[in-house]
N, C-alpha and C. Protein backbone atom coordinates (compact mmCIF):
# COMPACT_ATOMS: atom_id res chain seq x y z
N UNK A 1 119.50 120.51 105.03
CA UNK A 1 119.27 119.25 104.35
C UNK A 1 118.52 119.53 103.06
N UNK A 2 119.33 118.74 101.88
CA UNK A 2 118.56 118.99 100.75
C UNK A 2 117.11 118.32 100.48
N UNK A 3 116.19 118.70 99.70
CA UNK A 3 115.56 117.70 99.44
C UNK A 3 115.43 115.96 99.20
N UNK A 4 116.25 116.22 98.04
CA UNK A 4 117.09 114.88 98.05
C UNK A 4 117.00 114.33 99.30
N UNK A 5 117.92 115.07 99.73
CA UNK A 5 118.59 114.32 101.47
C UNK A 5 117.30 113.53 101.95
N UNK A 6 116.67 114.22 101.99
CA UNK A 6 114.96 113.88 102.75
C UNK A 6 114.54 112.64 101.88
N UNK A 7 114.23 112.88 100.84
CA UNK A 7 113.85 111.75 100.02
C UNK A 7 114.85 110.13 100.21
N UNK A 8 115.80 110.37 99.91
CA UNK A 8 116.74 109.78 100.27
C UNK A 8 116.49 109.06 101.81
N UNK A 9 116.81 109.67 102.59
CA UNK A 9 116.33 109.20 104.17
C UNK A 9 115.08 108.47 104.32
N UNK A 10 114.18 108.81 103.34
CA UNK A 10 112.92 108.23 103.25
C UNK A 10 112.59 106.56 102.46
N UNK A 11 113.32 106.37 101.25
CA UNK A 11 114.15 105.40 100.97
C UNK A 11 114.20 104.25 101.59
N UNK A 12 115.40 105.11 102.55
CA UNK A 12 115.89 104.04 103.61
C UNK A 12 114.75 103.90 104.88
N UNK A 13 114.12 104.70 104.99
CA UNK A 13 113.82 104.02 106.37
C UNK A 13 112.38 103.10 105.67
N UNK A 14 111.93 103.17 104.41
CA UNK A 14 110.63 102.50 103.97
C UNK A 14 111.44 101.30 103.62
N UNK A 15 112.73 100.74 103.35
CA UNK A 15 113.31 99.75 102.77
C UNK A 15 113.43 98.78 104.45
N UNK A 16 113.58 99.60 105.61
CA UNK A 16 113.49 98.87 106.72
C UNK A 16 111.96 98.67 107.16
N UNK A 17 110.84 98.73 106.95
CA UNK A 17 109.79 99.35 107.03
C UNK A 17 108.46 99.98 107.40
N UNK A 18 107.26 100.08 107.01
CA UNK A 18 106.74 100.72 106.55
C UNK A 18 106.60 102.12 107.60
N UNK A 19 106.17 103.28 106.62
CA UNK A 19 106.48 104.60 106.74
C UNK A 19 105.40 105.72 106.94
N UNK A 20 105.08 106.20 108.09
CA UNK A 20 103.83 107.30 108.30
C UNK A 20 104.75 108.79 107.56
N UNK A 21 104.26 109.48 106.71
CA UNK A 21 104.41 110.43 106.87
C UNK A 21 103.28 111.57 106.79
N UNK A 22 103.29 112.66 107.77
CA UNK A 22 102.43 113.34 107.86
C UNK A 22 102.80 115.20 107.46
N UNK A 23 101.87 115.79 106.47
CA UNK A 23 101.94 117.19 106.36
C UNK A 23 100.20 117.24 106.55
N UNK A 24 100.72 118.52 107.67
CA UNK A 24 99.21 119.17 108.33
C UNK A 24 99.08 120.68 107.66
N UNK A 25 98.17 121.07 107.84
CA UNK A 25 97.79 122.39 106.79
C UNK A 25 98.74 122.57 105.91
N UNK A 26 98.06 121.79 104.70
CA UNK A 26 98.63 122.28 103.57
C UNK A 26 98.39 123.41 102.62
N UNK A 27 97.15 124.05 103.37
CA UNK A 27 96.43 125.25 102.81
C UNK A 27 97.24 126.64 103.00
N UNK A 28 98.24 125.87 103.83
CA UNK A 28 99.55 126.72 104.15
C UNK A 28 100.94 126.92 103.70
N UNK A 29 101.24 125.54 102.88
CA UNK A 29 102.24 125.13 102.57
C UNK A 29 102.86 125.97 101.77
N UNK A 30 104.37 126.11 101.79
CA UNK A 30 105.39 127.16 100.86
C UNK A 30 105.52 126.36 99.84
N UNK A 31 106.33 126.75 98.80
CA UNK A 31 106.82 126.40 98.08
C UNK A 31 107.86 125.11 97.60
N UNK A 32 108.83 125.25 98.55
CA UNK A 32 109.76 124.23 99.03
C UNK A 32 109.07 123.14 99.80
N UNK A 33 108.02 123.47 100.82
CA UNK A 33 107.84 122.43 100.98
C UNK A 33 106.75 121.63 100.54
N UNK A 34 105.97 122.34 99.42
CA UNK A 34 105.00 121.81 97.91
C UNK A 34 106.28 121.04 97.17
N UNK A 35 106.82 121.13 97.11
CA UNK A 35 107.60 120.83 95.96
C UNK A 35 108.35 119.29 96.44
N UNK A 36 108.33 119.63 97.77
CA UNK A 36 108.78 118.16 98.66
C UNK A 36 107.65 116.76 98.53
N UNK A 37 106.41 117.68 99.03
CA UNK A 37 105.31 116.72 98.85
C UNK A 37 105.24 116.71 97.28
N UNK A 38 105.23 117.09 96.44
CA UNK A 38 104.84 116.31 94.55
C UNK A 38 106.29 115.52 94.89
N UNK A 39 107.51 115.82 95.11
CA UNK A 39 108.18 114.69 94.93
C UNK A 39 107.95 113.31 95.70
N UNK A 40 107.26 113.49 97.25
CA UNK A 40 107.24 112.41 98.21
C UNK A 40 105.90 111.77 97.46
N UNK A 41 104.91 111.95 96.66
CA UNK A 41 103.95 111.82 96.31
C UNK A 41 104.55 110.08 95.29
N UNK A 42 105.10 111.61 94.35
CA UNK A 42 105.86 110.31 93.37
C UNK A 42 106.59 109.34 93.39
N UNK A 43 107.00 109.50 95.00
CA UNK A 43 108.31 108.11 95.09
C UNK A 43 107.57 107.61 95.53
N UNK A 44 106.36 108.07 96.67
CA UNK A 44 105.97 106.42 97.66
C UNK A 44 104.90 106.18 96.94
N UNK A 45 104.73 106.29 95.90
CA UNK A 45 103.69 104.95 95.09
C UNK A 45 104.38 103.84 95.14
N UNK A 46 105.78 103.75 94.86
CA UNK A 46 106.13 102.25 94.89
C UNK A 46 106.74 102.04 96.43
N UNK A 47 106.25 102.64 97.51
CA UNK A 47 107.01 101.86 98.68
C UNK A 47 105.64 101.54 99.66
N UNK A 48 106.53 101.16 100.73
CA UNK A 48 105.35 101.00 102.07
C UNK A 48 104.99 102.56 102.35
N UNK A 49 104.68 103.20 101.80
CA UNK A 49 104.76 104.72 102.92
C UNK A 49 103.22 105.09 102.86
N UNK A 50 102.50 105.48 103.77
CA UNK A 50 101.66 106.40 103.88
C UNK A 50 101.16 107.88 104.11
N UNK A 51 101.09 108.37 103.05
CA UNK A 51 101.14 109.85 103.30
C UNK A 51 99.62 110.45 104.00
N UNK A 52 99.65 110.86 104.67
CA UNK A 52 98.55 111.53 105.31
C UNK A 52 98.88 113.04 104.99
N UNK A 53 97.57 113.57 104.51
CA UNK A 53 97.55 115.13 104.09
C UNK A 53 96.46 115.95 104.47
N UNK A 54 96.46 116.82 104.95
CA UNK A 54 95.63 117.76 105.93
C UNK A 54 95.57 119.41 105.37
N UNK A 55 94.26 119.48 105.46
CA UNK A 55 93.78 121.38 104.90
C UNK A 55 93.39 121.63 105.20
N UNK A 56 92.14 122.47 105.28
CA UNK A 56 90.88 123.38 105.32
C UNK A 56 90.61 123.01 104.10
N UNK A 57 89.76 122.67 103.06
CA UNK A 57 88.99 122.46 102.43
C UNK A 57 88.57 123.87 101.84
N UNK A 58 87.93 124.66 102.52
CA UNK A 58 87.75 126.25 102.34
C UNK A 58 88.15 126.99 101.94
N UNK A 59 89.98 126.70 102.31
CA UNK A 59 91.15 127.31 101.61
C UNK A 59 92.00 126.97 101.15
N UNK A 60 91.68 125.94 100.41
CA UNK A 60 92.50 124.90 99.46
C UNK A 60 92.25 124.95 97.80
N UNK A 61 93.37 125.62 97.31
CA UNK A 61 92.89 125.57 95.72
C UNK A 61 93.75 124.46 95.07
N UNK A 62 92.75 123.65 94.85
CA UNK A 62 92.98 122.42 94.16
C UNK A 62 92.73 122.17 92.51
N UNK A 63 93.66 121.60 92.01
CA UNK A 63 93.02 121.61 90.60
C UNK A 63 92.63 119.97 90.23
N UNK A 64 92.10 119.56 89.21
CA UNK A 64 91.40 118.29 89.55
C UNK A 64 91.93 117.92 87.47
């Protein structure tokens, strides 16, 4: 499944609604699926969705 695909699916199920989505250690996260969350970031500002996001703090390089 492409990204898209995902985004897409996401869409739809916030248009029926509202939407938990959850990524846990992100202090872990690859590439692909960084790249999923900046896109899921940017679409559900305008929907019902709630993103919940999870790290270590310790090992999280964040830029501000």
């Amino acid at each position: 499944m492409t990204l898209a695909a995902l985004l897409d699916q996401l869409d739809g199920l916030a248009a029926q609604s509202p939407v938990l989505v959850v990524f846990e250690d992100v202090h872990w996260i690859d590439p692909t699926s960084l790249d999923l969350l900046d896109r899921l970031v940017a679409r559900a500002a305008n929907m019902p969705v709630l993103l919940a996001v999870t790290s270590a703090s310790r090992m999280l390089r964040c830029c501000s």
